[in-house]
PDB file of N, CA and C in Angstrom:
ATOM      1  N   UNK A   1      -5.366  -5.342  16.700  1.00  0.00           N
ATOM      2  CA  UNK A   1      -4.127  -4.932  16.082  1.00  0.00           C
ATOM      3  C   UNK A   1      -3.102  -4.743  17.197  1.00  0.00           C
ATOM      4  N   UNK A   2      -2.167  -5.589  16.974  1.00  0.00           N
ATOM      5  CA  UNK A   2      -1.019  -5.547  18.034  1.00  0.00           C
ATOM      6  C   UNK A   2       0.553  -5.181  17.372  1.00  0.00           C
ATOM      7  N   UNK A   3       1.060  -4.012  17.382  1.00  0.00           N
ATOM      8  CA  UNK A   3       2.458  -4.004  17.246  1.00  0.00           C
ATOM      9  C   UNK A   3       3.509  -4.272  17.753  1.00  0.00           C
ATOM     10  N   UNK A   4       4.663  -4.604  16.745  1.00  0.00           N
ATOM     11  CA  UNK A   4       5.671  -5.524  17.427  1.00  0.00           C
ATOM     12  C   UNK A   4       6.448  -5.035  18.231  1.00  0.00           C
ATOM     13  N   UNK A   5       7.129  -5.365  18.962  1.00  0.00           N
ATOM     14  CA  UNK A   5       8.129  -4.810  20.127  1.00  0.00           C
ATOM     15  C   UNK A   5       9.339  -5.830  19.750  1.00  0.00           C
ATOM     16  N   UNK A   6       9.945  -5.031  20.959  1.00  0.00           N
ATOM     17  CA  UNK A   6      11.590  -5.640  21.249  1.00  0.00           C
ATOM     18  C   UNK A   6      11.244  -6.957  23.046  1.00  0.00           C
ATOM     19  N   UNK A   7      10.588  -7.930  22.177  1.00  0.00           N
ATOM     20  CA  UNK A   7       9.435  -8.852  22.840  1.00  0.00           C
ATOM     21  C   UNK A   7      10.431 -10.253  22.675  1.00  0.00           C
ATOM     22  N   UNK A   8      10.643 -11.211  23.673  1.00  0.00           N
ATOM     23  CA  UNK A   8      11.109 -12.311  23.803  1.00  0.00           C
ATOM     24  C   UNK A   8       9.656 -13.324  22.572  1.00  0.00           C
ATOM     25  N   UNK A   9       9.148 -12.957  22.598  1.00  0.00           N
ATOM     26  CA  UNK A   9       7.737 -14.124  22.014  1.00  0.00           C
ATOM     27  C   UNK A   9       8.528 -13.865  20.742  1.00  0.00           C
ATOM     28  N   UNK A  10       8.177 -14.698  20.086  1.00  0.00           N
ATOM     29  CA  UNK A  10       8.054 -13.968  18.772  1.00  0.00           C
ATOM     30  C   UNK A  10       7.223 -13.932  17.760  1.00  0.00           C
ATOM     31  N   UNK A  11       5.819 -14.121  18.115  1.00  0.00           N
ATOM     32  CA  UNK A  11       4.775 -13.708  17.272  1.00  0.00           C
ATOM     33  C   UNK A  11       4.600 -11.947  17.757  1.00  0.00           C
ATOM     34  N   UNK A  12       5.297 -11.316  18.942  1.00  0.00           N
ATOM     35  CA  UNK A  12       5.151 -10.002  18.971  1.00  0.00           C
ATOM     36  C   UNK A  12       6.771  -9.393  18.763  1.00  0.00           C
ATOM     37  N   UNK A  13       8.100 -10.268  18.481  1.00  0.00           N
ATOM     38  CA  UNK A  13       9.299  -9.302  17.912  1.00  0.00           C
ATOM     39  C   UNK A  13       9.159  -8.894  17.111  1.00  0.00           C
ATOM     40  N   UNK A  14       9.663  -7.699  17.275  1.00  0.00           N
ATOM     41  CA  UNK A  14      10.087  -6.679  15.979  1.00  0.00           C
ATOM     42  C   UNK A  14      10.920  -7.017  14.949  1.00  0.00           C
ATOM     43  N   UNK A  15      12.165  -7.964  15.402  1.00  0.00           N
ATOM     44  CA  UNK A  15      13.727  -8.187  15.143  1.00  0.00           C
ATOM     45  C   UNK A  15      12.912  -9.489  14.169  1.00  0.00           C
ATOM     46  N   UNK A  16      12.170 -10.862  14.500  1.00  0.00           N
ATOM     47  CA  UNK A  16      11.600 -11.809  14.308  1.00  0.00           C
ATOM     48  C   UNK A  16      10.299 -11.408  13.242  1.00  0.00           C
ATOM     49  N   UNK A  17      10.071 -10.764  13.687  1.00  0.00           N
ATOM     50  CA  UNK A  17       9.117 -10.755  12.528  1.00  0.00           C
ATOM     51  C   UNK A  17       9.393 -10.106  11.183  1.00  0.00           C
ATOM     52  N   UNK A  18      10.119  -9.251  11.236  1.00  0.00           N
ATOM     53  CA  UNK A  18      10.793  -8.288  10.287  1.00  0.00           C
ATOM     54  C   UNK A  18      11.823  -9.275   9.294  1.00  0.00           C
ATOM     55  N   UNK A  19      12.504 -10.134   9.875  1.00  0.00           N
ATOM     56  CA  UNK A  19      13.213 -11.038   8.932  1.00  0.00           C
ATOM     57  C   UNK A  19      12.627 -11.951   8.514  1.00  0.00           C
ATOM     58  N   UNK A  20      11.848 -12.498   9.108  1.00  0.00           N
ATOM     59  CA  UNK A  20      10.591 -13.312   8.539  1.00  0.00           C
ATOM     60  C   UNK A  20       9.857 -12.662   7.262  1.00  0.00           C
ATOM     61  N   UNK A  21       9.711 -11.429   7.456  1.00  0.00           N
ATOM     62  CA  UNK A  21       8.352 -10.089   5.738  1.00  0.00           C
ATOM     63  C   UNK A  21       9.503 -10.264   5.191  1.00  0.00           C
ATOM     64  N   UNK A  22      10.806 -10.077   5.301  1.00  0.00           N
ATOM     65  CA  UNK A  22      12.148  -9.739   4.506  1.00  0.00           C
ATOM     66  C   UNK A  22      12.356 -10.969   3.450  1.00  0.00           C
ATOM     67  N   UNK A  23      12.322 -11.540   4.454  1.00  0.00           N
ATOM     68  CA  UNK A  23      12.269 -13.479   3.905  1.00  0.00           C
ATOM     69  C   UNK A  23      11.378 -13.560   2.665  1.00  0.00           C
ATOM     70  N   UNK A  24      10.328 -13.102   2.660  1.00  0.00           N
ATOM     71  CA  UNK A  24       9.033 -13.738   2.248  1.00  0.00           C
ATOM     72  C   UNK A  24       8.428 -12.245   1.430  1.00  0.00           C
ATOM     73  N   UNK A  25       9.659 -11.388   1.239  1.00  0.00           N
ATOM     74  CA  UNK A  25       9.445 -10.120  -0.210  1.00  0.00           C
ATOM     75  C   UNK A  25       9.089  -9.133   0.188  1.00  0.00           C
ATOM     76  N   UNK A  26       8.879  -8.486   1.466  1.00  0.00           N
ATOM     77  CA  UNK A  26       9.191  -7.131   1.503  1.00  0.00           C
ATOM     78  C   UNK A  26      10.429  -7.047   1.453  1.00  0.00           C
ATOM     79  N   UNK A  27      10.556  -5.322   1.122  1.00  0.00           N
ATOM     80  CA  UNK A  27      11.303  -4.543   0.514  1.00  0.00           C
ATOM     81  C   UNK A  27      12.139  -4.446   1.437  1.00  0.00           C
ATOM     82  N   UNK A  28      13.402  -3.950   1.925  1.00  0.00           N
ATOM     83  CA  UNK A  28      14.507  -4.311   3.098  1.00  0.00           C
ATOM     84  C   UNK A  28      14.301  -2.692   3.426  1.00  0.00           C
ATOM     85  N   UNK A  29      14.029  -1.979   2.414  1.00  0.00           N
ATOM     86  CA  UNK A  29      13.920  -0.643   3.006  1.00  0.00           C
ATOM     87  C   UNK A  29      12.455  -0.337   3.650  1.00  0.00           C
ATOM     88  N   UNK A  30      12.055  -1.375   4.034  1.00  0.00           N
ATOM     89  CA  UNK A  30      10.684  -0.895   4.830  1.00  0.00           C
ATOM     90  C   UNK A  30      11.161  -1.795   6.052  1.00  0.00           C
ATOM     91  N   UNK A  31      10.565  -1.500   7.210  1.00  0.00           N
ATOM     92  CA  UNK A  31      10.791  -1.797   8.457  1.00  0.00           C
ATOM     93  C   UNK A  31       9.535  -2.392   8.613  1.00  0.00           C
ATOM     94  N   UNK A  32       8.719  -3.658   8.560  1.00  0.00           N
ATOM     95  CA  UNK A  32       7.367  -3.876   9.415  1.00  0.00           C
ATOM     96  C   UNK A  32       7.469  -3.469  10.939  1.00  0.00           C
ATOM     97  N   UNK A  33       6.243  -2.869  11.497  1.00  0.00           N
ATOM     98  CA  UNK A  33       6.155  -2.966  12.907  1.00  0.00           C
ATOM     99  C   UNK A  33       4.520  -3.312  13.225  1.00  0.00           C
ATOM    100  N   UNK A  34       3.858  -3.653  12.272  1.00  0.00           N
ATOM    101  CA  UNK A  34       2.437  -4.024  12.816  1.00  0.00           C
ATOM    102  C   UNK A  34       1.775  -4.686  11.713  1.00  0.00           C
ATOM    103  N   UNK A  35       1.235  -6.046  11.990  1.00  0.00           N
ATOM    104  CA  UNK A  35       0.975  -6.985  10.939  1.00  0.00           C
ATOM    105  C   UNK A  35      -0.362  -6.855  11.215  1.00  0.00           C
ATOM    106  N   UNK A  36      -1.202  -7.166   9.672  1.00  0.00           N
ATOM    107  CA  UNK A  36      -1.956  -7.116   8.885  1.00  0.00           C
ATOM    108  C   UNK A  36      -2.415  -8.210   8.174  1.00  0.00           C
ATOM    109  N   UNK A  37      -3.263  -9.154   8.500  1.00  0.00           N
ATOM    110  CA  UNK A  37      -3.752 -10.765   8.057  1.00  0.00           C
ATOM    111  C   UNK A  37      -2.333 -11.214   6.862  1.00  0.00           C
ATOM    112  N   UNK A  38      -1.531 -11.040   6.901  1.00  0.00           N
ATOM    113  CA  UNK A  38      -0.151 -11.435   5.743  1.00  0.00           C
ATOM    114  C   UNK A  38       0.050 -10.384   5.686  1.00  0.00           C
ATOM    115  N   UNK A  39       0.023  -8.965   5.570  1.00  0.00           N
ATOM    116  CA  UNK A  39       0.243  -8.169   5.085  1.00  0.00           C
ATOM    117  C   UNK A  39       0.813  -6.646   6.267  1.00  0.00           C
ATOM    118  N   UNK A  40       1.560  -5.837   6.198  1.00  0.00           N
ATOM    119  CA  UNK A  40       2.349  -5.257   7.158  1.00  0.00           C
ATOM    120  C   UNK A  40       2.014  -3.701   6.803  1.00  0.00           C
ATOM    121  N   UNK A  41       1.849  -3.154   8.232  1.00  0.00           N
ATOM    122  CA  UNK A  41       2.258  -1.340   8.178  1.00  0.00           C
ATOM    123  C   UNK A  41       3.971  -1.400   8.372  1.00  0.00           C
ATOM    124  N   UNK A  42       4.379  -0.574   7.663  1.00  0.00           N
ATOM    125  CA  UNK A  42       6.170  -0.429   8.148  1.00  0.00           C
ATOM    126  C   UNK A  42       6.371   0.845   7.852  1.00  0.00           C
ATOM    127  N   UNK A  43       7.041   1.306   8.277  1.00  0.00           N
ATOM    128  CA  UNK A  43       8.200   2.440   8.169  1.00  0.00           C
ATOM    129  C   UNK A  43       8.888   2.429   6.976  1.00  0.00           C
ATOM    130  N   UNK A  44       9.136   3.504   6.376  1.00  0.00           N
ATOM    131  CA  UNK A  44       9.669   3.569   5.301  1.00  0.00           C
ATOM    132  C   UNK A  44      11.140   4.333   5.581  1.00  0.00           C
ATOM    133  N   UNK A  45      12.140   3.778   5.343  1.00  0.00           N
ATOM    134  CA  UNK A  45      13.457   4.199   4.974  1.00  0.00           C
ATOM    135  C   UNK A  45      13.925   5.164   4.033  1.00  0.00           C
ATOM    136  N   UNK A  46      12.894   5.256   3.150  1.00  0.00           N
ATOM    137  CA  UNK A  46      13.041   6.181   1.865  1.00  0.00           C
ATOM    138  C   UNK A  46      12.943   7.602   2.147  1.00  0.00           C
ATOM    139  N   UNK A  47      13.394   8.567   1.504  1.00  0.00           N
ATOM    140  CA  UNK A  47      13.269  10.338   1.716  1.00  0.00           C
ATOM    141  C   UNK A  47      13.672  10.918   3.337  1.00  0.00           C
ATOM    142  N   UNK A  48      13.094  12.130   3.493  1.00  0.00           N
ATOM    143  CA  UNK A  48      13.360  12.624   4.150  1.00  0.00           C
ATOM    144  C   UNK A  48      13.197  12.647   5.905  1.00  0.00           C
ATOM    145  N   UNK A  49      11.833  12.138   5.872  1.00  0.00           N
ATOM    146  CA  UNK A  49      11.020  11.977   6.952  1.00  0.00           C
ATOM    147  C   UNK A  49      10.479  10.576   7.028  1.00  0.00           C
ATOM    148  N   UNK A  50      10.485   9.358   7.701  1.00  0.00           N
ATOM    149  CA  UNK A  50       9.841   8.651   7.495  1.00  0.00           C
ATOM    150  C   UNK A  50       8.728   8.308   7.261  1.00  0.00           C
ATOM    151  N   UNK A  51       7.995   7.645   6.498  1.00  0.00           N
ATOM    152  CA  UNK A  51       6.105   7.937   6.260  1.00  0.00           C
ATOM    153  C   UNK A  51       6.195   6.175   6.722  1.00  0.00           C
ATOM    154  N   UNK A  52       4.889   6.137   7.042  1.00  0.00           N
ATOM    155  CA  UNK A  52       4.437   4.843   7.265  1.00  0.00           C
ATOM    156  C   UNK A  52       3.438   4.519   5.620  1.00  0.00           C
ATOM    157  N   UNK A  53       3.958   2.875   5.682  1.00  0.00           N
ATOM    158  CA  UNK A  53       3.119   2.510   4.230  1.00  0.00           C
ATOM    159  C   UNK A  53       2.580   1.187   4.973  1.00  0.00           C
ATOM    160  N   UNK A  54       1.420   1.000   4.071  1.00  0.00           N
ATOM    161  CA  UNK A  54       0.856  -0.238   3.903  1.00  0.00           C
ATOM    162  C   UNK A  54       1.328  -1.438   3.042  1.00  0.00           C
ATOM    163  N   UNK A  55       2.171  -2.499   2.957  1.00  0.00           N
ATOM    164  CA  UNK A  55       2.383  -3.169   2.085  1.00  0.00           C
ATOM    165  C   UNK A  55       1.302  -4.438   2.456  1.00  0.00           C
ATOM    166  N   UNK A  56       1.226  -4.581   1.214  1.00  0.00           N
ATOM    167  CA  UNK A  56       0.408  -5.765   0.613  1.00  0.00           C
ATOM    168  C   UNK A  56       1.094  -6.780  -0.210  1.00  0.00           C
ATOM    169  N   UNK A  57       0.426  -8.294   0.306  1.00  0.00           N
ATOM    170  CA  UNK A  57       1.715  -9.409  -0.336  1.00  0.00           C
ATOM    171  C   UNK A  57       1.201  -9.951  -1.319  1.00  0.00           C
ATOM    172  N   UNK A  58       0.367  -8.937  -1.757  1.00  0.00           N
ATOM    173  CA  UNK A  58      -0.521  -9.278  -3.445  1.00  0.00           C
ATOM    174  C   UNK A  58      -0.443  -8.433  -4.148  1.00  0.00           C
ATOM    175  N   UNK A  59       0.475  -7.203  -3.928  1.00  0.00           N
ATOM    176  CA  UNK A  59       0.599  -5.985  -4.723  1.00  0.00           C
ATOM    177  C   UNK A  59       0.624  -4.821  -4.199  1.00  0.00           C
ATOM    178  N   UNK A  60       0.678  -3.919  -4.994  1.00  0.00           N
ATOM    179  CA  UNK A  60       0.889  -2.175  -4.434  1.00  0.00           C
ATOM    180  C   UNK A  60      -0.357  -1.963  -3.588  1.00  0.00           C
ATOM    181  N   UNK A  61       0.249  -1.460  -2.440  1.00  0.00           N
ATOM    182  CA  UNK A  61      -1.098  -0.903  -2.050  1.00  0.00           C
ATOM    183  C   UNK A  61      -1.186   0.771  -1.565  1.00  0.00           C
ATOM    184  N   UNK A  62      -1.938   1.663  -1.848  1.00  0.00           N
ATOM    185  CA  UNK A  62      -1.533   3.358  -2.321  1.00  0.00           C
ATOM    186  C   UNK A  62      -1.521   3.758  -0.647  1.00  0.00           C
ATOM    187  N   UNK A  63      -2.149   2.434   0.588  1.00  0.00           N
ATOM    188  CA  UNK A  63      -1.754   3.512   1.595  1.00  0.00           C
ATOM    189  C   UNK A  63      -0.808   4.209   2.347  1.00  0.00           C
ATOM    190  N   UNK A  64      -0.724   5.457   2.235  1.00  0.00           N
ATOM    191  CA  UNK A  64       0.924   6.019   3.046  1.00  0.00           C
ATOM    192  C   UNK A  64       0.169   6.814   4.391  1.00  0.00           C
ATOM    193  N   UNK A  65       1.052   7.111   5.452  1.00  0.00           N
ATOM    194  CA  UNK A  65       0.626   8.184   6.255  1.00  0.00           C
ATOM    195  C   UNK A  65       1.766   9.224   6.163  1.00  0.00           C
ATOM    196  N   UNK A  66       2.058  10.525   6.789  1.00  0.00           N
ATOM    197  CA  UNK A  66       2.851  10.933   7.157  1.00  0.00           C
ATOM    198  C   UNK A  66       4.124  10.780   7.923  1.00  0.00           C
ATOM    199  N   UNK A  67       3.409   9.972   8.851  1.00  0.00           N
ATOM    200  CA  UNK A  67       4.454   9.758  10.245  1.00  0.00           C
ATOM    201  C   UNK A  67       3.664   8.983  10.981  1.00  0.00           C
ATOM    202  N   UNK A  68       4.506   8.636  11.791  1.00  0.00           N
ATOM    203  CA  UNK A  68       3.881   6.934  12.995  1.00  0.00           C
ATOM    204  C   UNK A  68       2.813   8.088  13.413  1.00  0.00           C
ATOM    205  N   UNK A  69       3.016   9.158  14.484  1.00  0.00           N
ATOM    206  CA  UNK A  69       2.028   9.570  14.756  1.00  0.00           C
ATOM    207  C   UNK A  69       0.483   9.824  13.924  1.00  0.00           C
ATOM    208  N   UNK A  70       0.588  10.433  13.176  1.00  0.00           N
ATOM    209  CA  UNK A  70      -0.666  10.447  12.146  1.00  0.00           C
ATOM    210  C   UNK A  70      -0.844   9.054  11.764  1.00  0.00           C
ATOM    211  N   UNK A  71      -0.515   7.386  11.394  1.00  0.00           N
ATOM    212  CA  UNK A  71      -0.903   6.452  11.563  1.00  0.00           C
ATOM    213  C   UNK A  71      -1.394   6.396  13.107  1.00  0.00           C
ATOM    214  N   UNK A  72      -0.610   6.230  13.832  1.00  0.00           N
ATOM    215  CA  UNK A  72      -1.582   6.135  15.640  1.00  0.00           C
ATOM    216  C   UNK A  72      -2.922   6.615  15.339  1.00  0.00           C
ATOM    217  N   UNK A  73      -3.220   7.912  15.267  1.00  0.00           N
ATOM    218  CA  UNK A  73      -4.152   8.756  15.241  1.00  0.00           C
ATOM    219  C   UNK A  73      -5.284   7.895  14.296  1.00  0.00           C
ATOM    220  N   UNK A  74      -4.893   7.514  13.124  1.00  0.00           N
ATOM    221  CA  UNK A  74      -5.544   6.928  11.852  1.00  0.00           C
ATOM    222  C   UNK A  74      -5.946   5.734  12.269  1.00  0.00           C
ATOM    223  N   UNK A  75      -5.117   5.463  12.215  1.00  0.00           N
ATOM    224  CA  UNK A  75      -5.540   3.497  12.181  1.00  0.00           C
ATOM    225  C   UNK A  75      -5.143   2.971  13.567  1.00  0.00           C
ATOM    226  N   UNK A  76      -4.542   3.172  14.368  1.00  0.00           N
ATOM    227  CA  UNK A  76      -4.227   2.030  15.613  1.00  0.00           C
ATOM    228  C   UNK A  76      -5.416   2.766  16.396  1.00  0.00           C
ATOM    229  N   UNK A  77      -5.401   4.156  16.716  1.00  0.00           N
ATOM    230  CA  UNK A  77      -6.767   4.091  17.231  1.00  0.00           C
ATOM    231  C   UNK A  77      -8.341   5.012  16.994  1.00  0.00           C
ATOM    232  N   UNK A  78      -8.097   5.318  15.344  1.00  0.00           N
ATOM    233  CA  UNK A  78      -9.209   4.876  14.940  1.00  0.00           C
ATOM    234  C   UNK A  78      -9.568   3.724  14.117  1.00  0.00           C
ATOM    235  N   UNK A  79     -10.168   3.886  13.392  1.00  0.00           N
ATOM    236  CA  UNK A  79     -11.018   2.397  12.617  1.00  0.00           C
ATOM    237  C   UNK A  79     -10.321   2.799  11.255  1.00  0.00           C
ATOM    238  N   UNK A  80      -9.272   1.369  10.905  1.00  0.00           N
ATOM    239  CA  UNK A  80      -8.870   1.478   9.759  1.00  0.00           C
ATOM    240  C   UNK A  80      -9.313   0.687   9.002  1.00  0.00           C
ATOM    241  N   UNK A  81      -9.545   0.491   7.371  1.00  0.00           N
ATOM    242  CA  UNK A  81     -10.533  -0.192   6.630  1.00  0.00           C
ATOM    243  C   UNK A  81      -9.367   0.191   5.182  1.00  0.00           C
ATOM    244  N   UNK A  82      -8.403  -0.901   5.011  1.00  0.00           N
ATOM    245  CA  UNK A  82      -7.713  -0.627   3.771  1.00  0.00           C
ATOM    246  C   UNK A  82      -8.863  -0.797   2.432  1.00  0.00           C
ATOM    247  N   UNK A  83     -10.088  -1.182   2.091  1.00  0.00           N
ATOM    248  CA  UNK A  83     -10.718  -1.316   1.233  1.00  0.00           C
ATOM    249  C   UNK A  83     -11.180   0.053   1.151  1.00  0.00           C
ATOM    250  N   UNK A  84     -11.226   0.909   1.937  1.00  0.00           N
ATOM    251  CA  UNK A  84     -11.993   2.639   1.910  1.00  0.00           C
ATOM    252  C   UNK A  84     -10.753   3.550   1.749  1.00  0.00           C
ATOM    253  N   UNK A  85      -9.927   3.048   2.156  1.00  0.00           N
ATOM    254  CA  UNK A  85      -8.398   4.347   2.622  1.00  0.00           C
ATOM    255  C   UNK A  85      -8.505   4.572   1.076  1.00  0.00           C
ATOM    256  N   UNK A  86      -8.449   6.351   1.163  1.00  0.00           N
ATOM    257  CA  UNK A  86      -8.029   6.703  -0.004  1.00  0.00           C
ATOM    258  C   UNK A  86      -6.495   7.062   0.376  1.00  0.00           C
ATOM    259  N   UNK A  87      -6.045   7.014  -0.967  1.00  0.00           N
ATOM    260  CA  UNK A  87      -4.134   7.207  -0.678  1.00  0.00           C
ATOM    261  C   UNK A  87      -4.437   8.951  -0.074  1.00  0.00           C
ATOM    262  N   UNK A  88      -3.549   8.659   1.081  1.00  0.00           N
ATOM    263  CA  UNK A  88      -3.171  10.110   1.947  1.00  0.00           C
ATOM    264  C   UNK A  88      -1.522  10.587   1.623  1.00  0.00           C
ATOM    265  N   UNK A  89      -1.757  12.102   0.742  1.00  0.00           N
ATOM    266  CA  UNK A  89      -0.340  12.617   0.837  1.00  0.00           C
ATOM    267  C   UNK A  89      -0.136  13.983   1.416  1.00  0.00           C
TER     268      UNK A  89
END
């Protein structure tokens, strides 16, 4: 799992890859920053605090975190398994 940066490549931009999920039906109010076999963790624009979500390009998918940090902690470096994640609120 590799997240995107502010990266000349652009299988690792942020800017490039993000208009690319935008392109292709994520939501404009989510930000991708770390891809997922088709499918993206992003930042959410919505409410108060930002939460990180899981979108899926086959449908809803219930995972949220709190904040980038509690994703770090969760999934970048422990073992994440979207088939087990129960929705976290």
């Amino acid at each position: 799992m590799e997240p995107f940066a502010l990266h000349e490549a652009p299988y690792l931009s942020l800017i490039f890859n993000a208009e690319n999920a935008w392109e292709h039906g994520l939501p404009r109010t989510l930000l991708p920053f770390c891809p997922d076999n088709g499918n993206y963790f992003c930042m959410s624009a919505l409410g108060d605090s930002p939460e990180v979500v899981y979108w899926d390009h086959n449908g809803p998918a219930p995972d949220r975190w709190d904040d980038l940090a509690t994703w770090i902690e969760m999934v970048w470096i422990g073992e994440y398994d979207n088939t087990e994640m129960e929705n976290i609120e």
